[in-house]
C-alpha atoms as a PDB file:
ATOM      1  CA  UNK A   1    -143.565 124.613  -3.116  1.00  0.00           C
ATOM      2  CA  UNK A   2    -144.092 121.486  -4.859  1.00  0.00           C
ATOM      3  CA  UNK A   3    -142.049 118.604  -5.250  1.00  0.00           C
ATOM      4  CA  UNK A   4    -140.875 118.815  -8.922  1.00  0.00           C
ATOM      5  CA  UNK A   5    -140.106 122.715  -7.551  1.00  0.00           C
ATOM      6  CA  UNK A   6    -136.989 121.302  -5.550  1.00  0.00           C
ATOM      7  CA  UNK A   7    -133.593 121.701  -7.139  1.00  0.00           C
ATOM      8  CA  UNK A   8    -130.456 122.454  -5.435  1.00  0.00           C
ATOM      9  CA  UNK A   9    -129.049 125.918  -4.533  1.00  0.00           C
ATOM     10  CA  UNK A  10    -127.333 127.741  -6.761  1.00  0.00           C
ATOM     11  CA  UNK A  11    -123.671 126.826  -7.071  1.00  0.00           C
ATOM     12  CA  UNK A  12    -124.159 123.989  -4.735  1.00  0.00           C
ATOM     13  CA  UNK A  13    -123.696 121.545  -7.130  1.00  0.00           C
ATOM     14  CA  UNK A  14    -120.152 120.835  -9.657  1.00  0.00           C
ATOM     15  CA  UNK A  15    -119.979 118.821 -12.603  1.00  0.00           C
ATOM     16  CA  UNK A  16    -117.465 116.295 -11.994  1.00  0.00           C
ATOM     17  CA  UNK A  17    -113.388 116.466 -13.268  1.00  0.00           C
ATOM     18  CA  UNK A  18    -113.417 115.017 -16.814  1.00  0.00           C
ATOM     19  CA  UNK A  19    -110.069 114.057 -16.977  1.00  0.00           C
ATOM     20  CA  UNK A  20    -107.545 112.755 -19.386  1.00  0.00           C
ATOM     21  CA  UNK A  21    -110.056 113.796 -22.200  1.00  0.00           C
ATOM     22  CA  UNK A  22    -107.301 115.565 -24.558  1.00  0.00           C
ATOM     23  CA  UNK A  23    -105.412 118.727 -23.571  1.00  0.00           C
ATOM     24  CA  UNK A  24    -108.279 120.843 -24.134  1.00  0.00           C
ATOM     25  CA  UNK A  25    -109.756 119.757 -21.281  1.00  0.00           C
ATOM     26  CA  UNK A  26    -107.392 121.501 -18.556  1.00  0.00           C
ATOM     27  CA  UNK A  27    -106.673 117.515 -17.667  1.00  0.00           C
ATOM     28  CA  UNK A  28    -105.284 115.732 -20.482  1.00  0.00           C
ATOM     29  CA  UNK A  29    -102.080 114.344 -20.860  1.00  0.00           C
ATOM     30  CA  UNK A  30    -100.866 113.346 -17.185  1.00  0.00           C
ATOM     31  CA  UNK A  31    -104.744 113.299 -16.084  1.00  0.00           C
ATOM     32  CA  UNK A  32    -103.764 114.914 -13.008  1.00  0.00           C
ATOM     33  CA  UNK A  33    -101.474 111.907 -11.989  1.00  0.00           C
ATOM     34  CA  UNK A  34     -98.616 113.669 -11.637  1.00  0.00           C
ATOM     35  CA  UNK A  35     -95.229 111.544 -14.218  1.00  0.00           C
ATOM     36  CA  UNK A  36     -94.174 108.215 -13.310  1.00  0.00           C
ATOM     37  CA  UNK A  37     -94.248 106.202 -10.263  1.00  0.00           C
ATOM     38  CA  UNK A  38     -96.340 104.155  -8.824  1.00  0.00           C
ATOM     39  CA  UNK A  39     -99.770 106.166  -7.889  1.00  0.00           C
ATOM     40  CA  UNK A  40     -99.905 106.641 -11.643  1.00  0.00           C
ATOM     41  CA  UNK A  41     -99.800 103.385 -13.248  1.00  0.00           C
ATOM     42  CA  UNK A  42    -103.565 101.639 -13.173  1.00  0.00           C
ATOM     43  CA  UNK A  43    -103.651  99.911 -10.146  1.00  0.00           C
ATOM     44  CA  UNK A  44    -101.046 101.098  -8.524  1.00  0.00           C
ATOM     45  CA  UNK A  45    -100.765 102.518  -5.099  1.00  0.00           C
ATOM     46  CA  UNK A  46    -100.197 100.447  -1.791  1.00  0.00           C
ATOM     47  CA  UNK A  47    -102.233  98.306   0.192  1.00  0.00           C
ATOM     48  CA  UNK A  48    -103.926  99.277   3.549  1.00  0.00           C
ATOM     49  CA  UNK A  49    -101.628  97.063   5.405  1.00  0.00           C
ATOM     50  CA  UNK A  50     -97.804  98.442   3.981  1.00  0.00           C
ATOM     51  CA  UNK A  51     -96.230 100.335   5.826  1.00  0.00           C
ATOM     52  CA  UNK A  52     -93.276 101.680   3.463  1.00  0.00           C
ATOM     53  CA  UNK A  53     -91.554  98.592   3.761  1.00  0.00           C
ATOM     54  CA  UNK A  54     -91.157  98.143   7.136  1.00  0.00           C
ATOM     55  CA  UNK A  55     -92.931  95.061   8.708  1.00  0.00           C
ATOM     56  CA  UNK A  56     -96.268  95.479   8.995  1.00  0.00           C
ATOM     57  CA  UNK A  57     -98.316  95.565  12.336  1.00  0.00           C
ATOM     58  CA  UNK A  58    -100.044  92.076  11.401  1.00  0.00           C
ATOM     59  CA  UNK A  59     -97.125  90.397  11.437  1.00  0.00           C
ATOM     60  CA  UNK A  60     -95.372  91.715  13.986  1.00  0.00           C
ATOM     61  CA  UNK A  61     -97.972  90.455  16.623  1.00  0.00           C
ATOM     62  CA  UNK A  62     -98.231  87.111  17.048  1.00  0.00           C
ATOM     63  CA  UNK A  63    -100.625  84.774  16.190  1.00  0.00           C
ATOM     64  CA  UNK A  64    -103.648  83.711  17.547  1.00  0.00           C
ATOM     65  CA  UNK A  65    -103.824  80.406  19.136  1.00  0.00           C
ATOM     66  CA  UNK A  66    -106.649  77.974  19.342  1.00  0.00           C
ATOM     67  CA  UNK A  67    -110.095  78.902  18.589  1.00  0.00           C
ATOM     68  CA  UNK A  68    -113.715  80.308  19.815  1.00  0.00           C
ATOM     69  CA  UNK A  69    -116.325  77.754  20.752  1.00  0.00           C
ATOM     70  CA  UNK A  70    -119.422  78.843  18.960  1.00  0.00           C
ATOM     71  CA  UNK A  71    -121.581  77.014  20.681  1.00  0.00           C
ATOM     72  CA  UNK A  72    -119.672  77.602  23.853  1.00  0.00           C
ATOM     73  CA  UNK A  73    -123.343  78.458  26.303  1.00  0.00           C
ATOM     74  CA  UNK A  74    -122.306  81.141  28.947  1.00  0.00           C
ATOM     75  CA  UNK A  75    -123.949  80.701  32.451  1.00  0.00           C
ATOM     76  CA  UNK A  76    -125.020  83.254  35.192  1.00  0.00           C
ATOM     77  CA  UNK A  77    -122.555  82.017  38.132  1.00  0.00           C
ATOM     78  CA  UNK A  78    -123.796  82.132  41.656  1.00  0.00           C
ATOM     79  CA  UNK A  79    -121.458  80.850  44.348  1.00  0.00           C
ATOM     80  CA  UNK A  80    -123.373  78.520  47.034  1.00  0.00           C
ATOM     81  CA  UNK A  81    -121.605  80.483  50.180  1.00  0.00           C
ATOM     82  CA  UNK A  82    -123.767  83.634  48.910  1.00  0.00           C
ATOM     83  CA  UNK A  83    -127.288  81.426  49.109  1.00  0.00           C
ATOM     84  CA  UNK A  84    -126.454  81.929  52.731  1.00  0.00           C
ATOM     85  CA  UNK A  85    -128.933  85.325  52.746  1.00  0.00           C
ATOM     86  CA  UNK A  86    -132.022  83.292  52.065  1.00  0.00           C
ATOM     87  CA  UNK A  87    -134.239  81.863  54.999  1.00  0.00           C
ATOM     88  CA  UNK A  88    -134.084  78.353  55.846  1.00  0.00           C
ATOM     89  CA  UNK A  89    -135.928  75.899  53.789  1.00  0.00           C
ATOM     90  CA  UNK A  90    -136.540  78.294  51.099  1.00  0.00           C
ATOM     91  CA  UNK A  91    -136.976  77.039  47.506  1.00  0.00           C
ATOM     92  CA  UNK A  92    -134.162  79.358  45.489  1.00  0.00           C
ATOM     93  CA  UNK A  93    -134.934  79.770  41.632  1.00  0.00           C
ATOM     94  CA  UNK A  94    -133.484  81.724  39.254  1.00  0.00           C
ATOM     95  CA  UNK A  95    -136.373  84.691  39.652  1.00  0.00           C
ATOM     96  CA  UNK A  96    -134.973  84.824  43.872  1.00  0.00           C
ATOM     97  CA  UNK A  97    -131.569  84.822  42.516  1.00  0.00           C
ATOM     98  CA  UNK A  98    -132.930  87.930  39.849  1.00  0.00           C
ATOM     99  CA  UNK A  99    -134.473  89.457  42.886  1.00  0.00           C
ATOM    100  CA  UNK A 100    -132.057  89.635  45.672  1.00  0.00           C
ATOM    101  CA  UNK A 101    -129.665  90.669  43.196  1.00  0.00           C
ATOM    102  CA  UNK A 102    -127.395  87.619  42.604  1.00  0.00           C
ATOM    103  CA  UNK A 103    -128.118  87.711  38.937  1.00  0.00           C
ATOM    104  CA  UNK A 104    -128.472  90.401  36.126  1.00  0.00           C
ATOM    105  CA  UNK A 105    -130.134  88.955  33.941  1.00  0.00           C
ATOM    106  CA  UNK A 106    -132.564  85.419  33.455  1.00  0.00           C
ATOM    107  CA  UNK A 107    -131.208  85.736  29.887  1.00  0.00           C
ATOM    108  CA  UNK A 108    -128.248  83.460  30.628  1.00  0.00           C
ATOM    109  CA  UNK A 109    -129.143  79.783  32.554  1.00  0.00           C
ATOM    110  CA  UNK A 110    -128.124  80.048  35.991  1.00  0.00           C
ATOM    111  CA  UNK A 111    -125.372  77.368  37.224  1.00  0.00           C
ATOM    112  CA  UNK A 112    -124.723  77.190  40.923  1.00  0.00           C
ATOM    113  CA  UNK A 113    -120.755  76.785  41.798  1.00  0.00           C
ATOM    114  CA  UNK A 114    -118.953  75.251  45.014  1.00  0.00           C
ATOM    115  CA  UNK A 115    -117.211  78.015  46.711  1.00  0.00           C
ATOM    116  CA  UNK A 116    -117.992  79.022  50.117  1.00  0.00           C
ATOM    117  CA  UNK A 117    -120.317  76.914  52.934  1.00  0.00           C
ATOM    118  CA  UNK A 118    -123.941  76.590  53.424  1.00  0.00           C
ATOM    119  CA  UNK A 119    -125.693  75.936  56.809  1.00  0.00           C
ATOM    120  CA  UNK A 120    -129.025  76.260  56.157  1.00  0.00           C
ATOM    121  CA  UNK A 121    -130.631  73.468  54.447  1.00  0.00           C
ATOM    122  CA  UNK A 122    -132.520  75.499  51.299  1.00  0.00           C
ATOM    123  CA  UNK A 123    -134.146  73.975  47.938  1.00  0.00           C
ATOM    124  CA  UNK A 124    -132.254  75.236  45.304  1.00  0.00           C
ATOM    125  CA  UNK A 125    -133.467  74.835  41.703  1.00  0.00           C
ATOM    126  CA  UNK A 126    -131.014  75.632  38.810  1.00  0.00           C
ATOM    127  CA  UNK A 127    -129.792  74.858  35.290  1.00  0.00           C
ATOM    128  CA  UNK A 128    -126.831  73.418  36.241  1.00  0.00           C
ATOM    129  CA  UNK A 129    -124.756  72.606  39.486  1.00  0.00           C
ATOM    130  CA  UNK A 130    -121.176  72.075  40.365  1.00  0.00           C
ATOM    131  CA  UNK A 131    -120.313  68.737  41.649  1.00  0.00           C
ATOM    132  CA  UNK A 132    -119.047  70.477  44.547  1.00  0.00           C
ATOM    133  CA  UNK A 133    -122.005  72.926  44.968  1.00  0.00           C
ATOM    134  CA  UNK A 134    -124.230  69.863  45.035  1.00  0.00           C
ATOM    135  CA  UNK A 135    -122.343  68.008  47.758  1.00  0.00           C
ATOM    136  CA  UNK A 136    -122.674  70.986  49.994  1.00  0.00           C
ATOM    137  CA  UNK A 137    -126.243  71.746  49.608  1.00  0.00           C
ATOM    138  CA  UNK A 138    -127.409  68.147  50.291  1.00  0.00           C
ATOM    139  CA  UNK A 139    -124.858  67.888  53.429  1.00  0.00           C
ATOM    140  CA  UNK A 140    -126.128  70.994  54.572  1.00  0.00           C
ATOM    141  CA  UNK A 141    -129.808  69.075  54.684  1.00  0.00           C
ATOM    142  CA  UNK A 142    -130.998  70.707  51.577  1.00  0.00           C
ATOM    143  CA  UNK A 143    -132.319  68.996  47.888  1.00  0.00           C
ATOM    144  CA  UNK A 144    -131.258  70.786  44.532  1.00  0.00           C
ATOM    145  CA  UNK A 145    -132.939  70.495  41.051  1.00  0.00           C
ATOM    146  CA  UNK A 146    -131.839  70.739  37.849  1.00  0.00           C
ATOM    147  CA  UNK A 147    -134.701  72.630  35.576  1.00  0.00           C
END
């Protein structure tokens, strides 16, 4: 079989409805619009959001407030009382945070929040810190570094 060889099947294939091409045609006159009303004027028919008159969904719900930051940035969030599993003195990054399982993903920067204590004294180095989170990790004896 060769390309030019393709066609296909038999009876697969219909010529489209000519219609309102004179009454010889099977479709002439009405053009298979049916008489009067609205579906067969041009253009007519209803819009995707009417709903036979009563009040549409869209405006029944109310409306959106406010906006969406697009340039909002969306941090990894790591609590300081769960830095409590790591040995004392040990410098955390974000690849220990990826590793112990504290993060998903070192797609998102990593910013290090205030809830819960620390009593080990432990280098922590993140993108961003909590004013809180920072106060405990330096009382606790520990530095932290924003990278």
């Amino acid at each position: 079989m060769k390309q030019h060889e393709l066609a296909p099947r038999k009876g697969s294939k219909r010529s489209s409805k000519r219609v309102g091409r004179g009454v010889g045609s099977g479709h002439g006159t009405y053009a298979t619009r049916g008489c009067k009303g609205q579906n067969s004027r041009s253009g007519g028919g209803v819009g995707l959001r009417f709903e036979g008159g009563q009040t549409p969904l869209v405006k029944r719900l109310p409306s959106t407030r406010g906006f969406t930051n697009i340039f909002k940035t969306d941090y990894a969030l790591v609590k300081v009382g769960r830095l409590e599993i790591f040995e004392e003195g040990t410098e955390v990054t974000p690849q220990k945070l990826l590793d112990v399982g504290l993060v998903k993903s070192l797609k998102k920067p990593v910013k290090i929040l205030g809830d819960g204590e620390l009593q080990r004294p432990l280098v922590v180095k993140a993108n961003k810190f909590a004013r809180t989170a920072k106060q405990k990790i330096e009382a606790s004896g520990g530095s932290t570094e924003e990278i």
